[in-house]
N, C-alpha and C. Protein backbone atom coordinates (compact mmCIF):
# COMPACT_ATOMS: atom_id res chain seq x y z
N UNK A 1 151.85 80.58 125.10
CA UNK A 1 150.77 81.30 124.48
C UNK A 1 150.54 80.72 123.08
N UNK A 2 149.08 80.62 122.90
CA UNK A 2 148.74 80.07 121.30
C UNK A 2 148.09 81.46 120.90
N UNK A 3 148.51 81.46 119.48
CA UNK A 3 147.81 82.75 118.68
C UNK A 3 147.62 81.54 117.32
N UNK A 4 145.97 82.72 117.02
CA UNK A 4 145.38 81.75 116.22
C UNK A 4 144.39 82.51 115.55
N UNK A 5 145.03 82.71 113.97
CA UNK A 5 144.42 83.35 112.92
C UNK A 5 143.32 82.94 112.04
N UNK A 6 142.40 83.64 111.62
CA UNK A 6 141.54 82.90 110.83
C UNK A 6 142.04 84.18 109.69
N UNK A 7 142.03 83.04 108.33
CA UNK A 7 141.84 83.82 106.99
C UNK A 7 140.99 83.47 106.31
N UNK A 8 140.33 84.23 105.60
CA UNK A 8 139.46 83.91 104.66
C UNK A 8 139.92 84.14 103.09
N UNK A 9 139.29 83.20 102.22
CA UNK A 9 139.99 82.96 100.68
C UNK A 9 139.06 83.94 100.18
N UNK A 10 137.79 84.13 100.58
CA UNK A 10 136.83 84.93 99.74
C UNK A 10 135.65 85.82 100.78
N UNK A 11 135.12 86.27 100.14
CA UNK A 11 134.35 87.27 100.79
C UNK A 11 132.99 85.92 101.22
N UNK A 12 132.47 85.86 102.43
CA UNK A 12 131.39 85.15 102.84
C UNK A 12 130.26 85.40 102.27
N UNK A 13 129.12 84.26 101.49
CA UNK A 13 128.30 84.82 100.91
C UNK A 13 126.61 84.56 101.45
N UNK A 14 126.59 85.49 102.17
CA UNK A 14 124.84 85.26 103.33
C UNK A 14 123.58 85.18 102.33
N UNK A 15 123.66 85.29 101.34
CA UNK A 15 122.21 84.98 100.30
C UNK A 15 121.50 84.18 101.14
N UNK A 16 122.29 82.95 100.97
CA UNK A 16 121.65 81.56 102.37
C UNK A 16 120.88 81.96 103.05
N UNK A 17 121.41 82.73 104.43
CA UNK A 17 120.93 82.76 105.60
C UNK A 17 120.20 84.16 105.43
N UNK A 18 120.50 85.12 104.53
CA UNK A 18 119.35 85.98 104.39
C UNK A 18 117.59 85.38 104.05
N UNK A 19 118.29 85.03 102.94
CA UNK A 19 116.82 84.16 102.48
C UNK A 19 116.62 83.33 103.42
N UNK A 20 116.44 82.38 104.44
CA UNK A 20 116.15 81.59 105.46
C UNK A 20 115.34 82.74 106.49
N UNK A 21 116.18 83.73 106.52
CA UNK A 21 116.04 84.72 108.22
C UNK A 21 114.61 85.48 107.27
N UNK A 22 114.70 85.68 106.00
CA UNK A 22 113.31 86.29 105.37
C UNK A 22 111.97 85.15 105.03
N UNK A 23 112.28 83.97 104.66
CA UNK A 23 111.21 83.03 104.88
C UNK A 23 110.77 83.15 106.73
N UNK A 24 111.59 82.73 107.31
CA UNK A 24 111.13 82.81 109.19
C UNK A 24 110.24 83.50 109.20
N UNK A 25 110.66 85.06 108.82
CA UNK A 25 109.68 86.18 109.28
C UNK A 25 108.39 86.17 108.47
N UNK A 26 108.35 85.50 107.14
CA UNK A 26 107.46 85.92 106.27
C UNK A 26 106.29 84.58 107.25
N UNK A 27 107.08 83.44 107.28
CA UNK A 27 106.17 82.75 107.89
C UNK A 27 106.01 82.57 109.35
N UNK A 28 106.14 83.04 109.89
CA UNK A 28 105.97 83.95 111.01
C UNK A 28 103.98 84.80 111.27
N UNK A 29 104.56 85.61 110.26
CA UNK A 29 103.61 86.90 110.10
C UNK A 29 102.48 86.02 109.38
N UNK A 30 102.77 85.14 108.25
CA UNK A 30 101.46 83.94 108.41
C UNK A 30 100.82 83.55 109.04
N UNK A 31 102.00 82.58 110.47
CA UNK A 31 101.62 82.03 111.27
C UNK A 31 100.32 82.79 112.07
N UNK A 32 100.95 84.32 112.20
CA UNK A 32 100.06 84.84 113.09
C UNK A 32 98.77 85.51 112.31
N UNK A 33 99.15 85.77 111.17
CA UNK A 33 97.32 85.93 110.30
C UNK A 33 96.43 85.13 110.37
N UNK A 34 97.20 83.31 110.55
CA UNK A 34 96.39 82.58 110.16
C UNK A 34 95.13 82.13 111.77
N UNK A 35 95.95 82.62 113.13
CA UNK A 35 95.75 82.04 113.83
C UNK A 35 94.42 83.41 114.36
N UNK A 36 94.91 84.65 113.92
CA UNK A 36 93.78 85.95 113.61
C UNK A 36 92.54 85.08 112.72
N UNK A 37 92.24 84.37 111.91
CA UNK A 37 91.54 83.98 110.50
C UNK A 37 90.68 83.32 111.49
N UNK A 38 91.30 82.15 112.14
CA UNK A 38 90.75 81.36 112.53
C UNK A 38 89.83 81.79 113.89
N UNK A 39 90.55 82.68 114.69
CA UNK A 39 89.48 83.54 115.67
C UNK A 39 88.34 84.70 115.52
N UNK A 40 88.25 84.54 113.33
CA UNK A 40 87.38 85.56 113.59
C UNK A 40 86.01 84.81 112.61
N UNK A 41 85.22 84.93 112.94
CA UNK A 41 83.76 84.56 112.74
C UNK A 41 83.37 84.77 111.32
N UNK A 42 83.36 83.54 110.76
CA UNK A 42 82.53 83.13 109.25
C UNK A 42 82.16 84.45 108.55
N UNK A 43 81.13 85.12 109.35
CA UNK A 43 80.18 85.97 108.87
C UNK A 43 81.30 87.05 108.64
N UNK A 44 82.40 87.40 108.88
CA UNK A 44 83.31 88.21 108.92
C UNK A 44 84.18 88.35 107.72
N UNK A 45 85.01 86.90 108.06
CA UNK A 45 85.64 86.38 106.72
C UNK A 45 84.97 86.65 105.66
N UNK A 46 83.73 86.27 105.68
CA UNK A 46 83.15 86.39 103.92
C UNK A 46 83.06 87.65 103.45
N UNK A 47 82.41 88.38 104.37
CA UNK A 47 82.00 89.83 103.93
C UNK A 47 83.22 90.82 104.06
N UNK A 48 84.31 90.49 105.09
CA UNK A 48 85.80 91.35 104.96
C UNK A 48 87.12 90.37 104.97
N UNK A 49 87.13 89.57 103.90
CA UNK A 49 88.70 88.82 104.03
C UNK A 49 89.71 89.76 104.13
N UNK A 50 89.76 90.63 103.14
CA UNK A 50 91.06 91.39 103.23
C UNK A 50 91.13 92.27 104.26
N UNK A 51 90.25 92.32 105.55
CA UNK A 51 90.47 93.50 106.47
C UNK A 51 90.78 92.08 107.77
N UNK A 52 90.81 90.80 107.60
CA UNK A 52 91.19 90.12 108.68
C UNK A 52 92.42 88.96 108.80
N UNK A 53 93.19 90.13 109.18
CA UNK A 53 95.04 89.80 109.74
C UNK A 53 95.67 90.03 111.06
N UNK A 54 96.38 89.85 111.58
CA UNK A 54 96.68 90.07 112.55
C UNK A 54 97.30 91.56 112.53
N UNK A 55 97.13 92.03 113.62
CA UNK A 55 96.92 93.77 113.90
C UNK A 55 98.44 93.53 114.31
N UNK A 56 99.08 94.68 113.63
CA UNK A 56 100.35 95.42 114.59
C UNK A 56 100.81 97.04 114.21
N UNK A 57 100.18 97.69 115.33
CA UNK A 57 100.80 99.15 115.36
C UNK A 57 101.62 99.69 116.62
N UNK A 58 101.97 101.04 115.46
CA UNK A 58 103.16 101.40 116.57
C UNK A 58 102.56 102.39 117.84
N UNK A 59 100.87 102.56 117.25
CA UNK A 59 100.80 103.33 118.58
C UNK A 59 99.45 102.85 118.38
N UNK A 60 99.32 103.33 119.87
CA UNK A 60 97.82 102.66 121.01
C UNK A 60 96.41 103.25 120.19
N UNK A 61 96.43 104.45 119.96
CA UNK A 61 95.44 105.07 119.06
C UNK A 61 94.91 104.49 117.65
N UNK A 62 95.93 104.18 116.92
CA UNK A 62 96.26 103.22 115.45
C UNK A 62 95.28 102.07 116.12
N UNK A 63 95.81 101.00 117.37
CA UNK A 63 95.17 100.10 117.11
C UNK A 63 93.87 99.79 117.93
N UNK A 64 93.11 101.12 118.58
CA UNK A 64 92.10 100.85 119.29
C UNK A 64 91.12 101.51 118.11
N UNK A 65 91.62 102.08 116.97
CA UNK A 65 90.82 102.46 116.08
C UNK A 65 90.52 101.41 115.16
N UNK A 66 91.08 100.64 115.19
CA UNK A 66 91.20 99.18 114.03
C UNK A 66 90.42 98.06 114.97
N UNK A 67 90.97 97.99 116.81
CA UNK A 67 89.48 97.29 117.18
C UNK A 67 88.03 97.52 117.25
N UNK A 68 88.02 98.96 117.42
CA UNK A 68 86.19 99.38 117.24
C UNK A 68 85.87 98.89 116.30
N UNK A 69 86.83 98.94 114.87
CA UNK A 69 86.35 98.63 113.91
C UNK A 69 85.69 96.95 113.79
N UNK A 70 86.31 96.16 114.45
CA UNK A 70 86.43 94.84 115.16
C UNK A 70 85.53 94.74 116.32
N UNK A 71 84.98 95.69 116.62
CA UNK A 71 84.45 94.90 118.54
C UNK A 71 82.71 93.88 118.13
N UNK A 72 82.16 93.93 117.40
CA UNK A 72 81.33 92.81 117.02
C UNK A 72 81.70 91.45 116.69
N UNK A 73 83.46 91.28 115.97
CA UNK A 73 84.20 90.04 115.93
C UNK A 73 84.50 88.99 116.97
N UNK A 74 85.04 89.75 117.71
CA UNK A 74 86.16 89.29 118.61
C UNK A 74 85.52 89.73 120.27
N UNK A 75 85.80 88.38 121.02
CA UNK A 75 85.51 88.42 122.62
C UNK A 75 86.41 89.50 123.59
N UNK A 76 86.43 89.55 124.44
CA UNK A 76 87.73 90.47 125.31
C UNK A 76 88.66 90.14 125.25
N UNK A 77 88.76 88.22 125.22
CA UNK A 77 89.89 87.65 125.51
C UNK A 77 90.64 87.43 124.57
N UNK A 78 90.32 88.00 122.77
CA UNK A 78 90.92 88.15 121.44
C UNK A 78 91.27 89.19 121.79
N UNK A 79 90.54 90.23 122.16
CA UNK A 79 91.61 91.59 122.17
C UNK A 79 92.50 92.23 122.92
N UNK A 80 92.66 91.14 123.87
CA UNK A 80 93.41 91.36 125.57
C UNK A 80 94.55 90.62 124.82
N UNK A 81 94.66 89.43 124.11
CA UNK A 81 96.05 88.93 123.81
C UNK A 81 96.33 89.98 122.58
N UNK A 82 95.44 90.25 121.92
CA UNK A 82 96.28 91.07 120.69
C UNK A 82 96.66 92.43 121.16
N UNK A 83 95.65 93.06 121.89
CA UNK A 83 96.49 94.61 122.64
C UNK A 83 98.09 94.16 122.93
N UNK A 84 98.42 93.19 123.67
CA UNK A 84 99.44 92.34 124.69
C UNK A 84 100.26 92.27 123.80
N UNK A 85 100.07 92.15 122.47
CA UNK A 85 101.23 91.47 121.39
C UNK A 85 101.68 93.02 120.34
N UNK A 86 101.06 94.06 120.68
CA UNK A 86 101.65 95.00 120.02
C UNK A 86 102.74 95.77 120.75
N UNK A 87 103.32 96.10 119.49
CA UNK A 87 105.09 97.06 119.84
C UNK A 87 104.72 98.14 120.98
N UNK A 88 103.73 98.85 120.51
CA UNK A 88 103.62 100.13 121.47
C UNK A 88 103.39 99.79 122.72
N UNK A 89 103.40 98.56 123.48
CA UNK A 89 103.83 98.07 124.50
C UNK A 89 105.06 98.21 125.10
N UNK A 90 105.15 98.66 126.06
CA UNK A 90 106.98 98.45 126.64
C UNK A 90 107.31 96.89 126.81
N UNK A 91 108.13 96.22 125.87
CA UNK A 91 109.10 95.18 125.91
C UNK A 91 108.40 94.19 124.49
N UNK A 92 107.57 94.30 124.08
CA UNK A 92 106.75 93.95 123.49
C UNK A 92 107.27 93.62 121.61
N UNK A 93 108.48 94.00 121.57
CA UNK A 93 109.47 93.22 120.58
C UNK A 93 109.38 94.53 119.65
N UNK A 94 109.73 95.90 119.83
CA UNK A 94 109.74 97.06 119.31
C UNK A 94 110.73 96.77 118.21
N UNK A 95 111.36 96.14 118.20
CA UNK A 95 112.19 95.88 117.06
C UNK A 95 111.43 95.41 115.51
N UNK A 96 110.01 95.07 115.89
CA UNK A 96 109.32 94.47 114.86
C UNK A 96 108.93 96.01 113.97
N UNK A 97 108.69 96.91 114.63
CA UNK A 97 108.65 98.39 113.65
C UNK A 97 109.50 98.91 112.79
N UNK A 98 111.11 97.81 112.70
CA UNK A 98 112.04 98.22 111.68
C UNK A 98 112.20 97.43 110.73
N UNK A 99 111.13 95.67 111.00
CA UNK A 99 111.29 94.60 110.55
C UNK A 99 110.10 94.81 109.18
N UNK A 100 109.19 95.13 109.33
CA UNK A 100 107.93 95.41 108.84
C UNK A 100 107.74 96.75 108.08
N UNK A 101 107.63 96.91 107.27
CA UNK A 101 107.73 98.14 106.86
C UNK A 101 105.93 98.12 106.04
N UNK A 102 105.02 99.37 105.84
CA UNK A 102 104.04 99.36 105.92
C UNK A 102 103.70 99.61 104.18
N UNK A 103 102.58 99.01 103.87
CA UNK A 103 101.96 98.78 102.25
C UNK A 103 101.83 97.54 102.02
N UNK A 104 102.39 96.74 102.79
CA UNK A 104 101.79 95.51 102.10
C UNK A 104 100.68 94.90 103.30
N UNK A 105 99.75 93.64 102.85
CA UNK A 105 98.57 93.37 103.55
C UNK A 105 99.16 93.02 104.63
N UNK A 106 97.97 93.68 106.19
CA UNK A 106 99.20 93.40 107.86
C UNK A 106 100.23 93.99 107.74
N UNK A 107 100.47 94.97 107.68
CA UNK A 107 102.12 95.47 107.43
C UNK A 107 102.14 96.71 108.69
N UNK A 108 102.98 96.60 109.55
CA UNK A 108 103.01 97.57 110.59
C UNK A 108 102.72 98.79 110.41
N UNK A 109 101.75 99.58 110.96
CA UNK A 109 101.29 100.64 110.93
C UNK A 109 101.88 101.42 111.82
């Protein structure tokens, strides 16, 4: 039989990999504003930049009230993948409602 200890000299210090695992997500949530920006129509952007980000709520009501607000933007097939990509979906990455916390611009509702 082998037995086989690990010691440590000091306490491990995750600053590192915190800050890494918080850039991911921050650019992440870019990634997906930017790719919202780009599917929504000139005439949109100019007159509402700050109302066009990518949508994420925790419930179905929250975000069919935020597409009416949207249904002159966006085709079926923008709002069939973005319905598809919210939490209040079963499997749909519900974990993102503890990741996100709400007040800042796109911030889970």
């Amino acid at each position: 039989m082998v037995w086989v200890e690990w010691i440590l000299d000091s306490v491990p210090d995750y600053t590192r990999a915190a800050l890494l695992l918080g850039d991911v997500i921050h650019n992440l949530r870019a990634a997906l504003d930017h790719a919202v920006w780009a599917a929504t129509p000139q005439r949109a952007q100019e007159a509402n930049p700050t109302d066009v980000s990518f949508p994420l709520y925790k419930r179905e009501d929250d975000y069919l009230r935020w597409a009416q607000k949207r249904k002159d933007w966006y085709g079926p097939t923008v709002f069939e993948v973005l319905r598809s990509c919210q939490p209040f979906n079963a499997g749909a990455a519900p974990w993102l409602n503890n990741i996100v916390g709400r007040g800042s611009p796109g911030a889970l509702h």
